[in-house]
Protein backbone atom coordinates (compact mmCIF):
# COMPACT_ATOMS: atom_id res chain seq x y z
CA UNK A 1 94.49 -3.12 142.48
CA UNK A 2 91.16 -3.54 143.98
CA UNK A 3 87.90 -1.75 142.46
CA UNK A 4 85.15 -0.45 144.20
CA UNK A 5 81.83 0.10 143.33
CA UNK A 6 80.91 3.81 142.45
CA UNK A 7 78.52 4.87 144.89
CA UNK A 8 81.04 3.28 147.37
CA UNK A 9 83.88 5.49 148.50
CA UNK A 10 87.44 3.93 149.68
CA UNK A 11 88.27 3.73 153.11
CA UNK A 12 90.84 6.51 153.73
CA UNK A 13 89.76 9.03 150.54
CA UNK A 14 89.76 12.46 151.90
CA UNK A 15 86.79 14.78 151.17
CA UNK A 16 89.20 17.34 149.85
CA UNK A 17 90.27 14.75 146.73
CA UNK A 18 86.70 13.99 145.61
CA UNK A 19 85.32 17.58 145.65
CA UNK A 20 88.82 18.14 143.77
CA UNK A 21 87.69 15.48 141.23
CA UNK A 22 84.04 16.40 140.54
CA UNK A 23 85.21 20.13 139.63
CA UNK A 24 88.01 18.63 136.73
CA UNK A 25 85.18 16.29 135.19
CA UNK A 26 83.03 19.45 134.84
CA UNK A 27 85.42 21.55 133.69
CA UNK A 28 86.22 18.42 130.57
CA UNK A 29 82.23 18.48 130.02
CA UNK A 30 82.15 22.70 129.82
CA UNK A 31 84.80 23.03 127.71
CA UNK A 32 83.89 20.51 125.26
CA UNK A 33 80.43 21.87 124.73
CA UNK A 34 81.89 25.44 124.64
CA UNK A 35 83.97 24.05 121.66
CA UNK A 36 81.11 22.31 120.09
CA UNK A 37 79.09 25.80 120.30
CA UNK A 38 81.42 28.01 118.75
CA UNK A 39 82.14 25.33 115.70
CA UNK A 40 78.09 25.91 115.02
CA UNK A 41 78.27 29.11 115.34
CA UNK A 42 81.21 29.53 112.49
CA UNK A 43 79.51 27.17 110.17
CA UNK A 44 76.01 29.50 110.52
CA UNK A 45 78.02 32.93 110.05
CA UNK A 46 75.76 35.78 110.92
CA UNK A 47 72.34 36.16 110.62
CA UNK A 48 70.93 39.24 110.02
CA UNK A 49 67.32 38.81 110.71
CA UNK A 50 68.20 38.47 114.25
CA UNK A 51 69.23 41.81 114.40
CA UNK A 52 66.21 42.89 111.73
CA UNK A 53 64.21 41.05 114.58
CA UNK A 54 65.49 42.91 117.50
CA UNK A 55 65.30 46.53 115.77
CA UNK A 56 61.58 45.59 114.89
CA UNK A 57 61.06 44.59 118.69
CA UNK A 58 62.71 48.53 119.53
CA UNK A 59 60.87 50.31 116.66
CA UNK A 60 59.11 52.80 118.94
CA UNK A 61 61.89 53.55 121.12
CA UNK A 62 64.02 54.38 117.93
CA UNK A 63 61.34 56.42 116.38
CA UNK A 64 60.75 59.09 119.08
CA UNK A 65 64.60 59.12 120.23
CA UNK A 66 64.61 59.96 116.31
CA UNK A 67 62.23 62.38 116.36
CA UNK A 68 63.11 64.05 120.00
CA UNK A 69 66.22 64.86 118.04
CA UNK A 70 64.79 65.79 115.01
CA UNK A 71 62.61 68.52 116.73
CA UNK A 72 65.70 69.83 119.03
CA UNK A 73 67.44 70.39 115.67
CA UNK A 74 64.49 72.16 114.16
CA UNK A 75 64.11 74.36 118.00
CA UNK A 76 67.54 75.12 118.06
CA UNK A 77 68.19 76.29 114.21
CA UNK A 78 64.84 78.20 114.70
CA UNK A 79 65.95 80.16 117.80
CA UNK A 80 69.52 81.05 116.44
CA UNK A 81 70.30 84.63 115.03
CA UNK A 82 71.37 84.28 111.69
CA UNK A 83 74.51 85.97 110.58
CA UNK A 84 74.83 87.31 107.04
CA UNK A 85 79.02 88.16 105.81
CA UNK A 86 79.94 90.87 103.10
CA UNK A 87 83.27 90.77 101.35
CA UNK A 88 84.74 93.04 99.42
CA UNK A 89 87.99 92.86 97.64
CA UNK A 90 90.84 95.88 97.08
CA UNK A 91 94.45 95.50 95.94
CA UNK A 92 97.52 97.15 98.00
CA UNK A 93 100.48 97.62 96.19
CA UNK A 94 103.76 97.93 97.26
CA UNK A 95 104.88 101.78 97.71
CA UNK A 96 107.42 103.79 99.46
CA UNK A 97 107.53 106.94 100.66
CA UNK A 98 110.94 108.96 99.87
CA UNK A 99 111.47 112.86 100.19
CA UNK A 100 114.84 112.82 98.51
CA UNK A 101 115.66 109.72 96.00
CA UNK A 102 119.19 108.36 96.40
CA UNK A 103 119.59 105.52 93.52
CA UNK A 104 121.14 102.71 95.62
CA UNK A 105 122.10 104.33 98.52
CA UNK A 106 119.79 102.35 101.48
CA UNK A 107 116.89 101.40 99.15
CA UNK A 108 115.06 98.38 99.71
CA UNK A 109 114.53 96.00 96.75
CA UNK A 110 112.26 93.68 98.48
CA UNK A 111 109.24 95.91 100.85
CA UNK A 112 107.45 92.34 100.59
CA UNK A 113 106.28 91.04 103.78
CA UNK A 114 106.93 93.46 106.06
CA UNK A 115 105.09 95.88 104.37
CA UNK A 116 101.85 93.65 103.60
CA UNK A 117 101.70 92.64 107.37
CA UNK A 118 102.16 96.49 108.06
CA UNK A 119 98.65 96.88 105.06
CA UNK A 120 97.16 94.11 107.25
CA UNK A 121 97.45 95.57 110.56
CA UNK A 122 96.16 99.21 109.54
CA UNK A 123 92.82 97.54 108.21
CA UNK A 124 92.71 96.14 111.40
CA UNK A 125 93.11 99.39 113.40
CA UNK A 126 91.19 100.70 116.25
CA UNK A 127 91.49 104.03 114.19
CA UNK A 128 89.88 103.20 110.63
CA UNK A 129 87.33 101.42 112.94
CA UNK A 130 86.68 104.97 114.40
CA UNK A 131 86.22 106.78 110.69
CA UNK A 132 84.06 103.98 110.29
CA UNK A 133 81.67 104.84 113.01
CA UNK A 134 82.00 108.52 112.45
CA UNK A 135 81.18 108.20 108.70
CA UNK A 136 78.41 105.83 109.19
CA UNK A 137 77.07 107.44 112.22
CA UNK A 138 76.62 104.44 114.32
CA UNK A 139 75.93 105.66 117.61
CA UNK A 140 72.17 106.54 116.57
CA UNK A 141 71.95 102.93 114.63
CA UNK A 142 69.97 100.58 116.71
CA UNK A 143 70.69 97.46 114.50
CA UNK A 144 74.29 97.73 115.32
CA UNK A 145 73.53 98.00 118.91
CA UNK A 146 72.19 93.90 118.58
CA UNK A 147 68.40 95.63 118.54
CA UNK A 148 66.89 93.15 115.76
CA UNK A 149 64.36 93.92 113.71
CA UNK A 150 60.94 92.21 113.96
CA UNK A 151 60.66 89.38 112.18
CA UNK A 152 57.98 86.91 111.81
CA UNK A 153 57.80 84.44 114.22
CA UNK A 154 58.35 80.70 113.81
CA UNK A 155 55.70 77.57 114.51
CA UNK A 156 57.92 76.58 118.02
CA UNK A 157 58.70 79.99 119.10
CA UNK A 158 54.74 80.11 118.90
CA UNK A 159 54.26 77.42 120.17
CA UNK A 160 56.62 77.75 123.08
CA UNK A 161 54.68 81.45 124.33
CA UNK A 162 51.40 79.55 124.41
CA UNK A 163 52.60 76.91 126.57
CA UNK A 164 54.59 79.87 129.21
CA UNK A 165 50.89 81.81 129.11
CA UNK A 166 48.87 78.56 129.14
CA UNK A 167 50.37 77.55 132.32
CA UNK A 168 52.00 80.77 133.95
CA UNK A 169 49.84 83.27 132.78
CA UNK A 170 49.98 87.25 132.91
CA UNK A 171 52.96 86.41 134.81
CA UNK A 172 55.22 84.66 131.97
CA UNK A 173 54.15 87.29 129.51
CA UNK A 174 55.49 90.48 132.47
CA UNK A 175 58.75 88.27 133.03
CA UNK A 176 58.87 88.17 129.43
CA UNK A 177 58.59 91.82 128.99
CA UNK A 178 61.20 92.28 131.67
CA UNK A 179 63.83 89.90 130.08
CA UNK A 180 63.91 91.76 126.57
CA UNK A 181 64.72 94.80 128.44
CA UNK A 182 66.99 94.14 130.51
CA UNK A 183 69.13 92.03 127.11
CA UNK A 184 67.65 94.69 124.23
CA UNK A 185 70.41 97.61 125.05
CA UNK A 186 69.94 100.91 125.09
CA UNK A 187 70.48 103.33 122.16
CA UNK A 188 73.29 105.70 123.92
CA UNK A 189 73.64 108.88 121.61
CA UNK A 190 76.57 109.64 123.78
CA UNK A 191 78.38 106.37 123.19
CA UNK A 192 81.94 106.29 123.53
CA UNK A 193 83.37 105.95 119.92
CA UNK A 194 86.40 103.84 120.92
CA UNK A 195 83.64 101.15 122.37
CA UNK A 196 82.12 101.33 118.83
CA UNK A 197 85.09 100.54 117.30
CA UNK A 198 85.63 97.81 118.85
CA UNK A 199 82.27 96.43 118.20
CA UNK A 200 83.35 96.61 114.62
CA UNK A 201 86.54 94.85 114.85
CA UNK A 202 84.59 92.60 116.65
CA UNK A 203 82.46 91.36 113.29
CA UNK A 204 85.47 92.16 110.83
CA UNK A 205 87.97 89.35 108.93
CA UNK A 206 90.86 90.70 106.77
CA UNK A 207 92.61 87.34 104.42
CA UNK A 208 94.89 87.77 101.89
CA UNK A 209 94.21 85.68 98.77
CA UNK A 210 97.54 83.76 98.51
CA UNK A 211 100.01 84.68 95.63
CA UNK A 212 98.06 87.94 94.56
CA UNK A 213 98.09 91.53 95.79
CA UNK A 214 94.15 91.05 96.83
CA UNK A 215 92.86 91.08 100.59
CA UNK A 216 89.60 90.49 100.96
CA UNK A 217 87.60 92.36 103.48
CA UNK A 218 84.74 90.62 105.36
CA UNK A 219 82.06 92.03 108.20
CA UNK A 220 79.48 89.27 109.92
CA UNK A 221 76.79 90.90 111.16
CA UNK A 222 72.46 90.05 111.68
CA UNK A 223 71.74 92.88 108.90
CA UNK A 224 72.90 92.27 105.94
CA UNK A 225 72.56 95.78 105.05
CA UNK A 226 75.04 97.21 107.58
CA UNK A 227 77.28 94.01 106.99
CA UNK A 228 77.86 95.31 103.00
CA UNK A 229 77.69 99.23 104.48
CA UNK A 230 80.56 98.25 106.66
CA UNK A 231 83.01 96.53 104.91
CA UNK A 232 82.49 99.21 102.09
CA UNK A 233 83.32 101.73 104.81
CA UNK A 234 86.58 100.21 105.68
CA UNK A 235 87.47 99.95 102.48
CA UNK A 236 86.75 103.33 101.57
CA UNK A 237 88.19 104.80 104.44
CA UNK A 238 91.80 102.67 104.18
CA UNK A 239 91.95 103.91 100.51
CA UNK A 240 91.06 107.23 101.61
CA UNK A 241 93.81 107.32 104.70
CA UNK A 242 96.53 106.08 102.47
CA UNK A 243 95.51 108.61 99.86
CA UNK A 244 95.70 111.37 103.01
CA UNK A 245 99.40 109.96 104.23
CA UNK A 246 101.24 110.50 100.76
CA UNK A 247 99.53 113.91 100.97
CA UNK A 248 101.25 114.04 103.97
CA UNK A 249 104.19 112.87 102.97
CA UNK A 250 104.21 115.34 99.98
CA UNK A 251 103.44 118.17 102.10
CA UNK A 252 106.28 116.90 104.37
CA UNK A 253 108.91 116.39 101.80
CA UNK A 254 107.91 120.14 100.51
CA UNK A 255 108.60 121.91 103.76
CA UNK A 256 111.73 120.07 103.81
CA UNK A 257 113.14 121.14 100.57
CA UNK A 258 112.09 124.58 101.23
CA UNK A 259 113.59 124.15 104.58
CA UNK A 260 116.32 122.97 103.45
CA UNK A 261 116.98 125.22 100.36
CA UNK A 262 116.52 128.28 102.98
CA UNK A 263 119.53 126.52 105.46
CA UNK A 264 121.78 126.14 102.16
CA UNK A 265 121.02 129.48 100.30
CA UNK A 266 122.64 131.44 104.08
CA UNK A 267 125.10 128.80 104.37
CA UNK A 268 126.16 130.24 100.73
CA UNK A 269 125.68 133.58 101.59
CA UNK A 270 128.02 133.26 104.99
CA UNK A 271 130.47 131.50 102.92
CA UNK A 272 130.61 133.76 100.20
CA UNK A 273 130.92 136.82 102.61
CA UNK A 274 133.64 134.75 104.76
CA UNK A 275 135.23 134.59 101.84
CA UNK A 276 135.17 138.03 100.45
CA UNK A 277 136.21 139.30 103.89
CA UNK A 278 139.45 136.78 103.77
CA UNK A 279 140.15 138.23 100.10
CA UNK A 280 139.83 141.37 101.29
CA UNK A 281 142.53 140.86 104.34
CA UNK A 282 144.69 139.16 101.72
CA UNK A 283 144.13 141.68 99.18
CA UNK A 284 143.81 138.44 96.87
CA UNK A 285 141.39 139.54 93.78
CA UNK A 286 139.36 136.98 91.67
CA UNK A 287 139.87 137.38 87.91
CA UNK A 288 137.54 135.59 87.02
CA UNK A 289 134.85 136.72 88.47
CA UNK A 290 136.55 140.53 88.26
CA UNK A 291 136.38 140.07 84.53
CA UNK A 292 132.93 138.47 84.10
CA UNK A 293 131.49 141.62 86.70
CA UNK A 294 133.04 144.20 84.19
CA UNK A 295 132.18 142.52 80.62
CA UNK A 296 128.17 142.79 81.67
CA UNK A 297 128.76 146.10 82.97
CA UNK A 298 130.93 147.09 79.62
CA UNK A 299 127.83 145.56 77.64
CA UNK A 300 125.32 147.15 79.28
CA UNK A 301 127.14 150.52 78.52
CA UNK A 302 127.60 149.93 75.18
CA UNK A 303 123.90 149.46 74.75
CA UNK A 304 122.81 152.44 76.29
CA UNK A 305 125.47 154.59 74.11
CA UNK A 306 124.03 153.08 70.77
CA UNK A 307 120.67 154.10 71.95
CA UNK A 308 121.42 157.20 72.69
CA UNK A 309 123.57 157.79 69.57
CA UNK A 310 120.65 156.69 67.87
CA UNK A 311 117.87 159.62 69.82
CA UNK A 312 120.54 162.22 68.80
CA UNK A 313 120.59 161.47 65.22
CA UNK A 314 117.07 161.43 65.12
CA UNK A 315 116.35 164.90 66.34
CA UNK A 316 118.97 166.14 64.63
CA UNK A 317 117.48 165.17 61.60
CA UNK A 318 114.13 166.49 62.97
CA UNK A 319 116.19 170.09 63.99
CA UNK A 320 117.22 170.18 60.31
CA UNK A 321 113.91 169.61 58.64
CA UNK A 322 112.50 172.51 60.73
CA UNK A 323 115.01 175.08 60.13
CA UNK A 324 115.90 174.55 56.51
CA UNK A 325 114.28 177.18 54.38
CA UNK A 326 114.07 175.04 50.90
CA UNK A 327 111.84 172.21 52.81
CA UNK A 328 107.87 173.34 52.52
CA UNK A 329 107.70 171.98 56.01
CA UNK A 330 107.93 168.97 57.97
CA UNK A 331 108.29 165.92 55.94
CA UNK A 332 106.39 163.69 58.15
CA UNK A 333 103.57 166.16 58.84
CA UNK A 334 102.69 165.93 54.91
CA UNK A 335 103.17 162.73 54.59
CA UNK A 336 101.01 161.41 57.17
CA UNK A 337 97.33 160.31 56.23
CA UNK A 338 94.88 163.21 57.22
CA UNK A 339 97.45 165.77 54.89
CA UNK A 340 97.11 163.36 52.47
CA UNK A 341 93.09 163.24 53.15
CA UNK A 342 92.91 166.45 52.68
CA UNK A 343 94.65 166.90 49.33
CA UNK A 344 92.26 164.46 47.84
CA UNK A 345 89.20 166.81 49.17
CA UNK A 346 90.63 170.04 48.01
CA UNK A 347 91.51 168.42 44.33
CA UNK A 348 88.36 167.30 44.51
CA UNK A 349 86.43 170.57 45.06
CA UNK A 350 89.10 172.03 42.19
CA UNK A 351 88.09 169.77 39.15
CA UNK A 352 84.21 170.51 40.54
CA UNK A 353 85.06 174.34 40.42
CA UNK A 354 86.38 173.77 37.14
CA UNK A 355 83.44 171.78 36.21
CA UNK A 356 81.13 174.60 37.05
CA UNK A 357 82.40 177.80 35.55
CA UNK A 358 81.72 176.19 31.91
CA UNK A 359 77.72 176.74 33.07
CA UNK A 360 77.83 179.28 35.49
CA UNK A 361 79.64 183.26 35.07
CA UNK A 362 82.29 183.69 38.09
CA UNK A 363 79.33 186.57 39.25
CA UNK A 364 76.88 183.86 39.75
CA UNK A 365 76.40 183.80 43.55
């Protein structure tokens, strides 16, 4: 094998083979120092001042991307409506509404979900939304119409109109003006009420507190005021419209019965004439009821004769007092009180006659 010195190449050694050979002897010289790099670098772990280095190197940038989102925070929570919610709570309990009670004949022992979902629905209806408005008189309240109340302004809303008149001017301020017109709506006394209602649906939550007969009524709105008037409203009013549909009910059931007694008493009165008129074809005659008929008529008779027996003896005894010569007259005329009065007077008046012909002669006037 011959050798050849290095900056000697061999006679027949393509270019291809020694540009070939360079490129493996670099790769064997990268990848050892790549090795020899990463061994340091798992013996020296992690060093945290580098990155304590690097954050001090960025400190401004951090600060005011800190505080450019600090101060959007504070402009955006200042600028936002805030929304007050009153709750209140009423209990619903399970009822049902029955005209004539039949004791297990269709009756439901479990009204349950059904009729809790039914509860949940009316408190969310269009119509108690309506009684609502009419009670409350919305149409002429301007809060309710998203017309807020002037409150006092905050440093960046400040801020922010003396920047638009610093550099626009009369002009800002006009464009201003013209913007809170066009959004602040009108006050329509002729509002339709259905639009109202939905408006309050619109702010109004109904949840059922779980396991309990509880549902607890909520209204979102900017005023707190008409938030707490609200949901008392539609409480007031549900109580009030279930309180108006057992009246209902009631009323209902009593036109029925009276309905009903009316259709039953003719029914009984055609039957009982059908029937007399088929007696009276078969000449069949009802004992019963023949005898019953004549014992209160026979009673009746009886009662009338023993009164009048009674009258007759009575004058009678009366004729006889009058006519018999041996009585000194009527027997209750002298025994009644102003005879008796009288006798007492005229005794009286006696003994004092008496009394006074001892002093006096019977010629003394």
């Amino acid at each position: 094998m011959e050798k050849y010195p290095v900056n000697q190449q061999p006679e027949g050694a393509s270019h291809r083979q020694l540009t070939l050979a360079e490129q493996r002897s670099q790769m064997v010289a990268y990848d050892g120092n790549l090795a020899r790099q990463l061994y340091e670098e798992d013996e020296g772990g992690v060093d945290l001042r580098d990155y304590w280095r690097i954050i001090m190197a960025r400190k401004g940038t951090i600060l005011l991307v800190t505080a450019i989102v600090v101060i959007a925070a504070l402009i955006n929570t200042s600028l936002k409506t805030p929304i007050y919610r009153a709750t209140t709570i009423i209990q619903i309990d399970e009822q049902s509404e029955k005209v004539v009670k039949y004791e297990g004949v269709g009756e439901s022992a479990n009204l349950g979900y059904g009729f809790y979902q039914t509860q949940y629905e009316l408190l969310k209806s269009k119509s108690l939304a309506q009684r609502v408005v009419d009670e409350l008189g919305l149409e002429s309240y301007a809060d309710f119409f998203g017309k807020k109340k002037e409150k006092k302004s905050s440093f960046f809303s400040d801020l922010r109109n003396m920047v638009n008149e610093f550099f626009q001017g009369g002009e800002a301020k006009a464009s201003a003006d013209k913007a809170e017109k066009k959004t602040t709506p009108k006050v329509d006394s002729g509002a339709s009420t259905s639009h109202l209602a939905g408006m309050v649906l619109g702010g109004l939550s109904i949840s059922p507190i779980s396991g309990s007969k509880l549902v607890r009524i909520s209204y979102d709105s900017p005023d707190p005021k008409l938030a707490a008037r609200i949901a008392n409203a539609i409480a007031r009013n549900f109580i009030n419209t279930n309180l108006e549909r057992r009246f209902e009910a009631s009323s209902y059931a009593k036109l029925f019965l009276q309905e009903r007694i009316k259709q039953v008493r003719a029914d009984l009165e055609d039957s009982e004439a059908a029937l007399a008129e088929y007696a009276k074809e078969l000449e069949i005659i009802n004992l019963d009821t023949r005898q019953s008929a004549l014992m209160r008529e026979i009673a009746q008779l009886e009662a009338k004769l023993v009164e009048s027996q009674t009258q007759r003896f009575e004058y009678e005894a009366s004729y006889r007092e009058y006519n018999d010569p041996a009585m000194t007259g009527n027997q209750r005329v002298l025994e009644s009180e102003n005879i008796n009065q009288y006798k007492q007077q005229l005794a009286a008046l006696e003994a004092e006659y008496r009394e006074k012909l001892q002093i006096y002669k019977p010629a003394f006037p």
